[in-house]
PDB file of N, CA and C in Angstrom:
ATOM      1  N   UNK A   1       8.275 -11.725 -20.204  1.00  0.00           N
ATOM      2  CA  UNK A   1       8.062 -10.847 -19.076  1.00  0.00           C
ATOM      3  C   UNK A   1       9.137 -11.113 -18.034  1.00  0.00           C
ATOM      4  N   UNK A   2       9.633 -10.387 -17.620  1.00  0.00           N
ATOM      5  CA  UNK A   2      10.177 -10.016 -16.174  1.00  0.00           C
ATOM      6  C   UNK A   2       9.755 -10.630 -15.130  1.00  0.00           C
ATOM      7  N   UNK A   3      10.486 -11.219 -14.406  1.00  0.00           N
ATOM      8  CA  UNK A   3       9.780 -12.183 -13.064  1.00  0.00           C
ATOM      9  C   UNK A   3       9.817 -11.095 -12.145  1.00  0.00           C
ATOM     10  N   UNK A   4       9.064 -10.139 -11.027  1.00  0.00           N
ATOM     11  CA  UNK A   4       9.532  -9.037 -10.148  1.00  0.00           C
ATOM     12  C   UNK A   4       9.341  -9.626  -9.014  1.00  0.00           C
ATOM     13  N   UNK A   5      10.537  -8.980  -8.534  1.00  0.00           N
ATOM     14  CA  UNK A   5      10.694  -9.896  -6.833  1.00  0.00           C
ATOM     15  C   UNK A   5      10.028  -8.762  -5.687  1.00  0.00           C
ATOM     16  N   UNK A   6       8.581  -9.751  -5.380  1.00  0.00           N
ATOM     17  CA  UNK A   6       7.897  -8.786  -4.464  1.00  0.00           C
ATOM     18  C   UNK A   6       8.558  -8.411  -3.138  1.00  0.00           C
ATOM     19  N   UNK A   7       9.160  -9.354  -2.654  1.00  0.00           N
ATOM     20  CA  UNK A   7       9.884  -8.772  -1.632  1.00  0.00           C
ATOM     21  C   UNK A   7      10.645  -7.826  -1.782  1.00  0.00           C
ATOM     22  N   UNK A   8      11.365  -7.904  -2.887  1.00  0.00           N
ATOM     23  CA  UNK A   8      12.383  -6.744  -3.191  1.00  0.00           C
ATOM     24  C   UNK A   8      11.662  -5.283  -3.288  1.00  0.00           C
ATOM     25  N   UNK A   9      10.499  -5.530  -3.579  1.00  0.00           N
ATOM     26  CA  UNK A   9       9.571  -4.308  -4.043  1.00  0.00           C
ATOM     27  C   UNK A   9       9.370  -3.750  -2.907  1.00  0.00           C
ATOM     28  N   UNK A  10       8.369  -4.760  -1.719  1.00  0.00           N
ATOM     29  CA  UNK A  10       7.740  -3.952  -0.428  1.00  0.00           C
ATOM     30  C   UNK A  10       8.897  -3.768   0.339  1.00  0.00           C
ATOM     31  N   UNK A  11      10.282  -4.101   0.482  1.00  0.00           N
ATOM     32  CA  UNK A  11      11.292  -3.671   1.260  1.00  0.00           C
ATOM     33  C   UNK A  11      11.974  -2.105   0.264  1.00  0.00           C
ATOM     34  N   UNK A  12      12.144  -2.137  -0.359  1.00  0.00           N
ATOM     35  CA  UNK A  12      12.291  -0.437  -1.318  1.00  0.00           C
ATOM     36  C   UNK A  12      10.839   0.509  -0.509  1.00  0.00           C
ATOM     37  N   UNK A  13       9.592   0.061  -0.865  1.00  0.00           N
ATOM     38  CA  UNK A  13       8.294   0.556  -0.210  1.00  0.00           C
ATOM     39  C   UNK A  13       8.554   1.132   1.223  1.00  0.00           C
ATOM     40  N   UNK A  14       9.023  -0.301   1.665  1.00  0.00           N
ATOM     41  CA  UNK A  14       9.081   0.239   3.329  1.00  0.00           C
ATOM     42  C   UNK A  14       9.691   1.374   3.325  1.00  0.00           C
ATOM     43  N   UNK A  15      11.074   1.305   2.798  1.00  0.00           N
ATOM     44  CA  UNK A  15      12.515   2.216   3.025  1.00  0.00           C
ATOM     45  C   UNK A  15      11.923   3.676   2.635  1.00  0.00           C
ATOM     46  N   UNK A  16      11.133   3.538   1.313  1.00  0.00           N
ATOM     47  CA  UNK A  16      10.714   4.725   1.519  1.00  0.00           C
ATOM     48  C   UNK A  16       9.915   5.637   2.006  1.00  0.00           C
ATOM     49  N   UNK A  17       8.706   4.685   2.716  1.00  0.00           N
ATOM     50  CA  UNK A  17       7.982   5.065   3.476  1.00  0.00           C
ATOM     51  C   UNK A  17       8.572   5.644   4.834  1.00  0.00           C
ATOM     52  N   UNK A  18       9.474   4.712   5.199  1.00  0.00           N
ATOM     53  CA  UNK A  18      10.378   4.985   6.325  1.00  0.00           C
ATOM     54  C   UNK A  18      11.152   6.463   6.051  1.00  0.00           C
ATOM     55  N   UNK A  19      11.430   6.569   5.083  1.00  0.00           N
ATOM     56  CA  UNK A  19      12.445   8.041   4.915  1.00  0.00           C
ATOM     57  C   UNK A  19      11.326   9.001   4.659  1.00  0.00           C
ATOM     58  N   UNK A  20      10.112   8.596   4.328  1.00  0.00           N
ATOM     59  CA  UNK A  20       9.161  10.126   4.097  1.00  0.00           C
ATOM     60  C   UNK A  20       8.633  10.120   5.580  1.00  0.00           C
ATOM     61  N   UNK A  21       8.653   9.139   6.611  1.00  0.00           N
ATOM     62  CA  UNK A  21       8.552   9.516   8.222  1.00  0.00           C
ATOM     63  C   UNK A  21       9.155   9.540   8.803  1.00  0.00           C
ATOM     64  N   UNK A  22      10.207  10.045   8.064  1.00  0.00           N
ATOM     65  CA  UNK A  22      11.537  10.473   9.040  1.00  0.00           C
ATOM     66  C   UNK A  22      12.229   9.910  10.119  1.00  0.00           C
ATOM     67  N   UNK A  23      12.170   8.059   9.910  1.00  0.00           N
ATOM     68  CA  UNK A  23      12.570   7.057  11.058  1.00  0.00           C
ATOM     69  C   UNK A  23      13.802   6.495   9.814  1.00  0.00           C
ATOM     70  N   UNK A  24      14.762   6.116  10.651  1.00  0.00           N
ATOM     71  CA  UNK A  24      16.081   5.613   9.910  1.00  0.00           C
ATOM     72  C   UNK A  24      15.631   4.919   9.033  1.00  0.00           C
ATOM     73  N   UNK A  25      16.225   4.045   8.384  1.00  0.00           N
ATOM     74  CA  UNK A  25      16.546   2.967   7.186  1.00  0.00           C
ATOM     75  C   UNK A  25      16.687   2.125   7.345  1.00  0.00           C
ATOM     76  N   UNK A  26      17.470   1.536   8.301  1.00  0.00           N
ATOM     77  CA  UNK A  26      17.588   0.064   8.614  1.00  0.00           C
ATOM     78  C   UNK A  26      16.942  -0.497   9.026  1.00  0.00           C
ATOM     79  N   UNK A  27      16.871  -1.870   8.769  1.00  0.00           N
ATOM     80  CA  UNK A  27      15.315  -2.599   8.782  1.00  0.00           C
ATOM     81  C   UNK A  27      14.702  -2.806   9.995  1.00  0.00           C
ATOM     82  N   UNK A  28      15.380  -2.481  11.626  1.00  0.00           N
ATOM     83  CA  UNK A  28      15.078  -2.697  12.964  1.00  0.00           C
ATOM     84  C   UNK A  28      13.556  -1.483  12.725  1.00  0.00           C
ATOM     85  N   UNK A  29      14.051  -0.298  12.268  1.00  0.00           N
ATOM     86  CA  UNK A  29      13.235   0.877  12.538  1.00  0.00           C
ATOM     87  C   UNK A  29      12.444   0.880  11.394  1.00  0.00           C
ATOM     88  N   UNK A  30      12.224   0.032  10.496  1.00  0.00           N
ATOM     89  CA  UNK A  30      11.145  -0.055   9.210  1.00  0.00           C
ATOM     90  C   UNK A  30       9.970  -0.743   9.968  1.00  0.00           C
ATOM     91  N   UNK A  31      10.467  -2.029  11.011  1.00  0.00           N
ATOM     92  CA  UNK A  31       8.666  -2.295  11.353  1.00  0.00           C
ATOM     93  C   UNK A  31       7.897  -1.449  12.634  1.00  0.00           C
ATOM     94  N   UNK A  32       9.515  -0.819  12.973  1.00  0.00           N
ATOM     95  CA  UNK A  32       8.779   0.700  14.184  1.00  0.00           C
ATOM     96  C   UNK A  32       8.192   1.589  13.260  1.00  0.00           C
ATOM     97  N   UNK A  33       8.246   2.142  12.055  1.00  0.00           N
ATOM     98  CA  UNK A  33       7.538   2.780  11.407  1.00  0.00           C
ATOM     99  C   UNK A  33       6.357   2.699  10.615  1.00  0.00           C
ATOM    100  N   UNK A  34       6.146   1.378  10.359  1.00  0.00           N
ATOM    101  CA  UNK A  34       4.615   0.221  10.105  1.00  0.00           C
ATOM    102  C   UNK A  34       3.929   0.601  10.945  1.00  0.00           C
ATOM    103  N   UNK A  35       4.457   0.070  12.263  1.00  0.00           N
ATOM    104  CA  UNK A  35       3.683   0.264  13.423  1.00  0.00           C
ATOM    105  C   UNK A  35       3.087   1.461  14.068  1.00  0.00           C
ATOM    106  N   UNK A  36       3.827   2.590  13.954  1.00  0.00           N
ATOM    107  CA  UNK A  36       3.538   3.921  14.029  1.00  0.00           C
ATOM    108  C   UNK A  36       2.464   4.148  13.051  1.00  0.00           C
ATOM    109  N   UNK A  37       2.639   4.019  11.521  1.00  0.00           N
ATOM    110  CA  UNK A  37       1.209   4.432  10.523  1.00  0.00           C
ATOM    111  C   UNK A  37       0.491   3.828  10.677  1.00  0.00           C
ATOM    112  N   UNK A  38       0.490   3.004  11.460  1.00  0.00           N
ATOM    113  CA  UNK A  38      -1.415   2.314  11.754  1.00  0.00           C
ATOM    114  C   UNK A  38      -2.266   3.210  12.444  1.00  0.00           C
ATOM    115  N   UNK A  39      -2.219   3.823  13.307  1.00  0.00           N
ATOM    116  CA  UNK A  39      -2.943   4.822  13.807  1.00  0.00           C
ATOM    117  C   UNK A  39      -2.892   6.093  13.102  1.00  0.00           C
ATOM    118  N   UNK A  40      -2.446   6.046  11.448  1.00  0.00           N
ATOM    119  CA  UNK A  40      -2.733   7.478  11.108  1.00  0.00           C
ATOM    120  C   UNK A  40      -3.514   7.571   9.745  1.00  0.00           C
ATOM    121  N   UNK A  41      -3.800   8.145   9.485  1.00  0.00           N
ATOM    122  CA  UNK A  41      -5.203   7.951   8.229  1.00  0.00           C
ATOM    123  C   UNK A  41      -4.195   7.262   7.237  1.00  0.00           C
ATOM    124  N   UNK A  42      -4.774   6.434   6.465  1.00  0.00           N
ATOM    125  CA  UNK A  42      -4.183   5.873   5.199  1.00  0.00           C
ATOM    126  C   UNK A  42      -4.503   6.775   4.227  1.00  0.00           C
ATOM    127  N   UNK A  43      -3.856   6.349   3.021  1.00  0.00           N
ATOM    128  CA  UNK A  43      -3.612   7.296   1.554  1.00  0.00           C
ATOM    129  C   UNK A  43      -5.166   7.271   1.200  1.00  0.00           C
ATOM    130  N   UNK A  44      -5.249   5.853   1.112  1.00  0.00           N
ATOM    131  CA  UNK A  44      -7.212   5.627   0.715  1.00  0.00           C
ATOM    132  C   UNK A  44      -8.282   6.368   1.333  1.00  0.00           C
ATOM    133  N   UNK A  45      -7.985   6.524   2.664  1.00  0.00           N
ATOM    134  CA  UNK A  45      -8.897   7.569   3.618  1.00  0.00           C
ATOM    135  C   UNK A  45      -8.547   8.702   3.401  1.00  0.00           C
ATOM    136  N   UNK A  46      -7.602   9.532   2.703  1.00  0.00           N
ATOM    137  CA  UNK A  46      -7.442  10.804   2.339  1.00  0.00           C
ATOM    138  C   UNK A  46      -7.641  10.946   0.744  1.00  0.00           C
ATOM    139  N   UNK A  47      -7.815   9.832   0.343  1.00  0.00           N
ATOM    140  CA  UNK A  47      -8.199  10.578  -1.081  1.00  0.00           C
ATOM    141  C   UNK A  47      -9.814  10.608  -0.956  1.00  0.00           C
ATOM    142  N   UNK A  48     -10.338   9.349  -0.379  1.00  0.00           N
ATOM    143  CA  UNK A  48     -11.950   8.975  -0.349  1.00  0.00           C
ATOM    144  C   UNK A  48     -12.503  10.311   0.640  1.00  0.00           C
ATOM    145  N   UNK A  49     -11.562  11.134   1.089  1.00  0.00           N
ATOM    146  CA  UNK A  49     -12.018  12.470   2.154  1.00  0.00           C
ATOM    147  C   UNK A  49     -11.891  13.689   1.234  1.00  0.00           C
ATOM    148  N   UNK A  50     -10.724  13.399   0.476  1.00  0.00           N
ATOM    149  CA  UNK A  50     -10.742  14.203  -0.713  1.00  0.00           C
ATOM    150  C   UNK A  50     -11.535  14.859  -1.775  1.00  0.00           C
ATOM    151  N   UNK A  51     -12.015  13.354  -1.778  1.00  0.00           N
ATOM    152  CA  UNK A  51     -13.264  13.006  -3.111  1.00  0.00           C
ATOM    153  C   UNK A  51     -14.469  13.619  -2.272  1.00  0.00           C
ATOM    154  N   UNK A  52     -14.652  13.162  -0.872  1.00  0.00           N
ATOM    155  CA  UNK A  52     -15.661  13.869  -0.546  1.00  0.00           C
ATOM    156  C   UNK A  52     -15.989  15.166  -0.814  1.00  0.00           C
ATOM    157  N   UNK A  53     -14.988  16.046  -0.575  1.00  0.00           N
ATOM    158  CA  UNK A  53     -15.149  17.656  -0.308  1.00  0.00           C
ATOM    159  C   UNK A  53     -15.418  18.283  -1.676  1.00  0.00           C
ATOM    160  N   UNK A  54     -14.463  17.579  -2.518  1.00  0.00           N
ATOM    161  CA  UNK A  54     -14.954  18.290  -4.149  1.00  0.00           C
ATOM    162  C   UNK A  54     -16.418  17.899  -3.985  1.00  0.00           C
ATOM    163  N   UNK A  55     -17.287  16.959  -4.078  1.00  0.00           N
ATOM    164  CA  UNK A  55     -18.453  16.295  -4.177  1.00  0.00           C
ATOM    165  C   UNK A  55     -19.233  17.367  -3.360  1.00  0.00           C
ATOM    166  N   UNK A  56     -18.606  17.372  -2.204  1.00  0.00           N
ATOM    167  CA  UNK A  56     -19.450  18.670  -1.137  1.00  0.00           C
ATOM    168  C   UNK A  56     -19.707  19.678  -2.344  1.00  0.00           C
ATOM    169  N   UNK A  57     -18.497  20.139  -2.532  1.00  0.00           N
ATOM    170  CA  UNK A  57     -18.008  21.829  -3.576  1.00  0.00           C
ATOM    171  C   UNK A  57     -19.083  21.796  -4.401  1.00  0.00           C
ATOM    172  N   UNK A  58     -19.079  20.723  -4.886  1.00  0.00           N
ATOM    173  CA  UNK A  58     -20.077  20.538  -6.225  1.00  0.00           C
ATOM    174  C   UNK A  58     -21.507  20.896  -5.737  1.00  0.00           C
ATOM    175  N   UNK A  59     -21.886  20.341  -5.395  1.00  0.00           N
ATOM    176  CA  UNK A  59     -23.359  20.143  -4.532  1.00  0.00           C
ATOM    177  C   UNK A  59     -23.743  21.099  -4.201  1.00  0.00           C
ATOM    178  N   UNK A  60     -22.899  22.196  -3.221  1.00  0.00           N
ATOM    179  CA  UNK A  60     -23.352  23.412  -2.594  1.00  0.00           C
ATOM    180  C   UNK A  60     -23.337  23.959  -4.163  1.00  0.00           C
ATOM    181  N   UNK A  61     -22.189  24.209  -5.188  1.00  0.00           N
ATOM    182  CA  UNK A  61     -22.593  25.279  -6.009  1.00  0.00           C
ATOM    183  C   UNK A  61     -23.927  24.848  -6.638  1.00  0.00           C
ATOM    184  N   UNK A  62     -24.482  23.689  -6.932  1.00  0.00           N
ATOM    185  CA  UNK A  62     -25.743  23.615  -7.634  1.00  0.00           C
ATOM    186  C   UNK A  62     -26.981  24.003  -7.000  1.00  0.00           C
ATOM    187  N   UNK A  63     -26.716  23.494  -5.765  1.00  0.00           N
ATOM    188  CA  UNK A  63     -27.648  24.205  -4.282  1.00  0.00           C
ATOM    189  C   UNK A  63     -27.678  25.750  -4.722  1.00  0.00           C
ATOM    190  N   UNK A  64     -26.462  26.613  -4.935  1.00  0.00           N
ATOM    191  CA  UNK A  64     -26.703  27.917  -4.737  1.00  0.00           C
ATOM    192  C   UNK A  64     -27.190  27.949  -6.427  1.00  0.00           C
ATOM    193  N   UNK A  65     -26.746  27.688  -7.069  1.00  0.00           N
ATOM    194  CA  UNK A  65     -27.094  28.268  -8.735  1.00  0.00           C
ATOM    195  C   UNK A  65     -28.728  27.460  -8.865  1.00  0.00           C
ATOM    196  N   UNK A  66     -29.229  26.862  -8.267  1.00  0.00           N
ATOM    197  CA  UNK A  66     -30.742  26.639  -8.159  1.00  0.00           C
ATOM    198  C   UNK A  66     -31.810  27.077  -7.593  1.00  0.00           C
ATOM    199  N   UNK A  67     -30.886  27.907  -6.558  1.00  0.00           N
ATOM    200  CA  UNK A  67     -31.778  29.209  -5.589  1.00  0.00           C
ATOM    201  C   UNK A  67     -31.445  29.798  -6.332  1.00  0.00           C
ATOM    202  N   UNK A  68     -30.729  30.557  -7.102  1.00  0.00           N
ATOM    203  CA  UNK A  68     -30.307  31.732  -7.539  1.00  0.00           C
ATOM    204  C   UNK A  68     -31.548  32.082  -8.844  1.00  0.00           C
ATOM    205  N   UNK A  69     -31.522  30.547  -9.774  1.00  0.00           N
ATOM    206  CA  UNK A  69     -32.605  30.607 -10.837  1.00  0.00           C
ATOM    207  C   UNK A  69     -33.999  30.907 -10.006  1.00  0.00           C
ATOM    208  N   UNK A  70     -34.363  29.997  -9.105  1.00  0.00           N
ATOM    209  CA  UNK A  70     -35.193  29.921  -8.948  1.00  0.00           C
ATOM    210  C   UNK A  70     -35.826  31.182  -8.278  1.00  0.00           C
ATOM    211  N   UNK A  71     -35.132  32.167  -8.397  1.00  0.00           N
ATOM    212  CA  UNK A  71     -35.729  33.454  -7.959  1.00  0.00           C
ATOM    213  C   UNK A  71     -35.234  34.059  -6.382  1.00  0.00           C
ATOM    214  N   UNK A  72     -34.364  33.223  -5.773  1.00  0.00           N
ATOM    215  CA  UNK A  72     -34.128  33.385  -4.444  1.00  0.00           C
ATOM    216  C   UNK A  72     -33.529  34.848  -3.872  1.00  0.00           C
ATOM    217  N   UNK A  73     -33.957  35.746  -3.349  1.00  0.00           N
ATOM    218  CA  UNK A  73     -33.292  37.266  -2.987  1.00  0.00           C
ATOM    219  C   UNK A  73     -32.470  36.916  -2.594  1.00  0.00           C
ATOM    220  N   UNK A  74     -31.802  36.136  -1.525  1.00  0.00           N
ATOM    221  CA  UNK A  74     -30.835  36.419  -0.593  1.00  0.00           C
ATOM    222  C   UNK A  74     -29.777  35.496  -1.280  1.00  0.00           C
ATOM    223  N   UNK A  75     -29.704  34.855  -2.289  1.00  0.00           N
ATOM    224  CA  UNK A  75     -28.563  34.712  -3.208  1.00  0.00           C
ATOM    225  C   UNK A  75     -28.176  35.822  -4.412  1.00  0.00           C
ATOM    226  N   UNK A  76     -26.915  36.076  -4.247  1.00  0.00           N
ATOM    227  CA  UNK A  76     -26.602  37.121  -5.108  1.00  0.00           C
ATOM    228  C   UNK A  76     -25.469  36.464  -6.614  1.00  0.00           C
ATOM    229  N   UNK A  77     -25.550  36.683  -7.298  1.00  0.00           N
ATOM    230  CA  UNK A  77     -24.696  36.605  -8.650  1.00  0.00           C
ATOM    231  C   UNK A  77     -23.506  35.784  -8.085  1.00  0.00           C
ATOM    232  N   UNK A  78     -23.239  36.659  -7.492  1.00  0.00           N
ATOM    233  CA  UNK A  78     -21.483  36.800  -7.074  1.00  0.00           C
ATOM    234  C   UNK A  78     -21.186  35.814  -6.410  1.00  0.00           C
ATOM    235  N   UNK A  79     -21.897  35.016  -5.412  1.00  0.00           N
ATOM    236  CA  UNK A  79     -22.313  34.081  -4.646  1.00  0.00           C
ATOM    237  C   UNK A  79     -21.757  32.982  -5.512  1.00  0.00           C
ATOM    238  N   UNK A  80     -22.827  32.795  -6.376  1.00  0.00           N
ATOM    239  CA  UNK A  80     -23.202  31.497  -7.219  1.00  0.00           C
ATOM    240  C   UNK A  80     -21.596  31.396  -8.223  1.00  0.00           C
ATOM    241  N   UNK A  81     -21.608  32.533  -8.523  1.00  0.00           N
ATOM    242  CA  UNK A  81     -20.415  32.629  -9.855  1.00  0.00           C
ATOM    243  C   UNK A  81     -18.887  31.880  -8.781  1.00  0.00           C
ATOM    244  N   UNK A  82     -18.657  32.738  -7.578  1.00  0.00           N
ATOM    245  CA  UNK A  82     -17.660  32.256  -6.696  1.00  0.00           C
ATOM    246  C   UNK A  82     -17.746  30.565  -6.468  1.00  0.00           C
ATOM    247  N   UNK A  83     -19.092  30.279  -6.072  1.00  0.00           N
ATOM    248  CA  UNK A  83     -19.163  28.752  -6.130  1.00  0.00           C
ATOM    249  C   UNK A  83     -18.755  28.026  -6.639  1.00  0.00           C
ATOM    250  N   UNK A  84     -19.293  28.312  -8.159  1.00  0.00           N
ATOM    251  CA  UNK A  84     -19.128  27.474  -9.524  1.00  0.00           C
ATOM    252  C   UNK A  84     -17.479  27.431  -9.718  1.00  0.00           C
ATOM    253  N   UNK A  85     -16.567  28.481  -9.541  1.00  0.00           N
ATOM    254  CA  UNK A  85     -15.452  28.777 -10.149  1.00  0.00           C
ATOM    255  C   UNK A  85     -14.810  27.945  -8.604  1.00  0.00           C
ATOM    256  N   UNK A  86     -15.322  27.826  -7.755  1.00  0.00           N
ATOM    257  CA  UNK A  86     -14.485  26.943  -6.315  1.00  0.00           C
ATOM    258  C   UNK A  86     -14.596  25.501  -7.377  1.00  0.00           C
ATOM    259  N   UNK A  87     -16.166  24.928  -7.160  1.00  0.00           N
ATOM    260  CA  UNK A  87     -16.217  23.669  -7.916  1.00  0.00           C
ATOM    261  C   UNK A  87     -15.251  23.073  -8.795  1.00  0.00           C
ATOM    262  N   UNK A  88     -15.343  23.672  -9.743  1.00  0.00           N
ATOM    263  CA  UNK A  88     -14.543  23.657 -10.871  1.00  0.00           C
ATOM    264  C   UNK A  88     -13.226  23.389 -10.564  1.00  0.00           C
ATOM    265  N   UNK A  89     -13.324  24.774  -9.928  1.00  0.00           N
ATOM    266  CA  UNK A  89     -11.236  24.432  -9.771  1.00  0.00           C
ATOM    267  C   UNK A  89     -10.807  22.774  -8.883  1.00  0.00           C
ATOM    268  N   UNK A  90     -11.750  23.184  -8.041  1.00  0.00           N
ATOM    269  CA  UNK A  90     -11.604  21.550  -7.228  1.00  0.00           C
ATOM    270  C   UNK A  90     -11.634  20.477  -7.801  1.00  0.00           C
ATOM    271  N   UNK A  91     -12.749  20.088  -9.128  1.00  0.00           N
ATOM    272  CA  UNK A  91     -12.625  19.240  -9.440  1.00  0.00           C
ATOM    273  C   UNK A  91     -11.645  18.708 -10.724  1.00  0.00           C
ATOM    274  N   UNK A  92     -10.807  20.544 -11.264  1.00  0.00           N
ATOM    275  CA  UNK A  92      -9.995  19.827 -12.063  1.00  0.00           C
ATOM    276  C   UNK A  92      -8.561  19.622 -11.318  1.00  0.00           C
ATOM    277  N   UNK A  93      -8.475  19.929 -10.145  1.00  0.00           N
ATOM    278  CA  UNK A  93      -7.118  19.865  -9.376  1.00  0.00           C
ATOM    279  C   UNK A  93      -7.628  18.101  -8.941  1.00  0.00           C
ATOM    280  N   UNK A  94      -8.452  17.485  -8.306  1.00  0.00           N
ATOM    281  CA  UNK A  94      -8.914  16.450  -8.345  1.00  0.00           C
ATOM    282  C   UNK A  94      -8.394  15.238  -9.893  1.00  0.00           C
ATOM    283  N   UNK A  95      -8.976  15.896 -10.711  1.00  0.00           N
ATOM    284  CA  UNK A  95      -9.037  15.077 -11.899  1.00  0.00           C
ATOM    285  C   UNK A  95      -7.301  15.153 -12.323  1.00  0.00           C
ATOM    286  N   UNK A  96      -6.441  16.408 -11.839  1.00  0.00           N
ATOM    287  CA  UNK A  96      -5.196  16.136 -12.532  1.00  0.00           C
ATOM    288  C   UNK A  96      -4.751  15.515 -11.328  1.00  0.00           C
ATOM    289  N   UNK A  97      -4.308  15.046  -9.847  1.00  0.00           N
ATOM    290  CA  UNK A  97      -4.037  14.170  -9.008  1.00  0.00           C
ATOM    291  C   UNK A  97      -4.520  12.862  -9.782  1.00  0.00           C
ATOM    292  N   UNK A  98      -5.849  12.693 -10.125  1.00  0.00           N
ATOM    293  CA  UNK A  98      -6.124  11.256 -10.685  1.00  0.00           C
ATOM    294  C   UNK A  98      -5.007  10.908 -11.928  1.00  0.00           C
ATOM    295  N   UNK A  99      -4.587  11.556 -12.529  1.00  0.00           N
ATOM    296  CA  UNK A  99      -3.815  11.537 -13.946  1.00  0.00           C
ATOM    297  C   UNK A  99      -2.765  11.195 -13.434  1.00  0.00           C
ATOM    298  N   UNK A 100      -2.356  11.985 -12.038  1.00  0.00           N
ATOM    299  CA  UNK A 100      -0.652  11.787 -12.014  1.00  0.00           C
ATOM    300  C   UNK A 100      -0.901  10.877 -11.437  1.00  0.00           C
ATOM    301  N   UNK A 101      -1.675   9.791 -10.237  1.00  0.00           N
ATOM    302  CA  UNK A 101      -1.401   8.680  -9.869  1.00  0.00           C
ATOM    303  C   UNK A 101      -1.588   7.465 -11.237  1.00  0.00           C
ATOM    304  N   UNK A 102      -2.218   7.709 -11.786  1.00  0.00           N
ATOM    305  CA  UNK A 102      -2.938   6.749 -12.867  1.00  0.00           C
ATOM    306  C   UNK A 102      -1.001   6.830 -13.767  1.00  0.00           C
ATOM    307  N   UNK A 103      -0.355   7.636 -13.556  1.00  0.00           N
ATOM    308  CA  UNK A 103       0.824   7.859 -15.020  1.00  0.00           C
ATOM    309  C   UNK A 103       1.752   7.035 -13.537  1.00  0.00           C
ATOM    310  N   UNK A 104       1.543   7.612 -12.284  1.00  0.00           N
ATOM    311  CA  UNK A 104       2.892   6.712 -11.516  1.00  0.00           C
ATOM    312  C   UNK A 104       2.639   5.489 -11.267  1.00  0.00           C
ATOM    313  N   UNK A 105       1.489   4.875 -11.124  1.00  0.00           N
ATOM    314  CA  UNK A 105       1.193   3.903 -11.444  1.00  0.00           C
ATOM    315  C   UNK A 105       1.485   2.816 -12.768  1.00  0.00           C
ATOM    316  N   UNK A 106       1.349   3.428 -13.861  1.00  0.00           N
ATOM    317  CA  UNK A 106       1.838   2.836 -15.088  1.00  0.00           C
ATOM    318  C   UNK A 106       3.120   2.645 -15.120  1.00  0.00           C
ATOM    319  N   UNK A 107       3.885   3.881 -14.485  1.00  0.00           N
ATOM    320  CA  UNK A 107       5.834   3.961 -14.419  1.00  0.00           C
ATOM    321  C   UNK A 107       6.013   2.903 -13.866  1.00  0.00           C
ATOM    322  N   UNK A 108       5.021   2.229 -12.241  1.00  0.00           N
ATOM    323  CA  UNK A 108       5.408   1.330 -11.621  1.00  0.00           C
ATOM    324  C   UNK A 108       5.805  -0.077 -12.340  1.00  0.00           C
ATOM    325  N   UNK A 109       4.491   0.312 -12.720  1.00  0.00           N
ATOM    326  CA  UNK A 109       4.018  -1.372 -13.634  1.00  0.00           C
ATOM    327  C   UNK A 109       5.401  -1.775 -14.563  1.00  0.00           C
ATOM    328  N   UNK A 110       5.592  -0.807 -15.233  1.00  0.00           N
ATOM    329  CA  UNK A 110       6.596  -0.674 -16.528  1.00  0.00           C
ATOM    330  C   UNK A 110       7.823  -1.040 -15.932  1.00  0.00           C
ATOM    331  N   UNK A 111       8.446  -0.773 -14.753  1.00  0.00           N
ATOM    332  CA  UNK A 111       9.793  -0.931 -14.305  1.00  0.00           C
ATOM    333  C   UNK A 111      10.445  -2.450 -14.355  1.00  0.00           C
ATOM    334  N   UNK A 112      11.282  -2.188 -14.904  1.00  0.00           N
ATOM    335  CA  UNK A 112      12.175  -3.404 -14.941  1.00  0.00           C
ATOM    336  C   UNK A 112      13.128  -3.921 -14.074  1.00  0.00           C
ATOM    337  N   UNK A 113      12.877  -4.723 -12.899  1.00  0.00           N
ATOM    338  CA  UNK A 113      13.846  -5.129 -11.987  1.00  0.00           C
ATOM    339  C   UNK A 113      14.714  -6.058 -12.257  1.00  0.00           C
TER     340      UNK A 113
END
């Protein structure tokens, strides 16, 4: 195995974190840009907000397709069918984000420094 030099890793990390927030490169303005993303949602709090809303999606369509069986007038077909097809789509746009972090993740692992 490959010995990987973590420092070498979280300073590439920084740099690029630093260039996707649009603060220079050089290392003075890498811990001004640390310091700046602390006050802004992390990746984990936007996927776990993420995960929420499909979960919402889901829920309401079973909510509506259970009034709908269950005889409810003021749910209509069209209602329930729109639901189901929101759900769905949400949760396979969900499930392919999980794939592509799960494959850049593996690229990570795999790299040879």
């Amino acid at each position: 195995m490959t010995n990987i030099n973590v420092d070498q890793v979280l300073a590439q990390m920084r740099q690029l974190t630093a260039a996707a927030q649009g603060v220079d490169n050089n290392p003075s303005n890498i811990n001004a840009a640390n310091n700046s993303a602390v006050g802004k949602t992390g990746f984990s709090d936007l996927l776990k907000t993420s995960i929420d809303k499909v979960n919402a999606t889901q829920m309401e369509a079973g909510k509506l397709s259970e009034s709908f069986s269950a005889g409810n007038p003021s749910v209509e077909l069209s209602d329930v069918m729109i639901s189901l097809q929101k759900a769905s789509v949400s949760f396979q746009a969900m499930t392919e984000v999980r794939n592509r972090l799960v494959d850049a993740y593996r690229d990570i692992m795999n790299m040879q420094l």
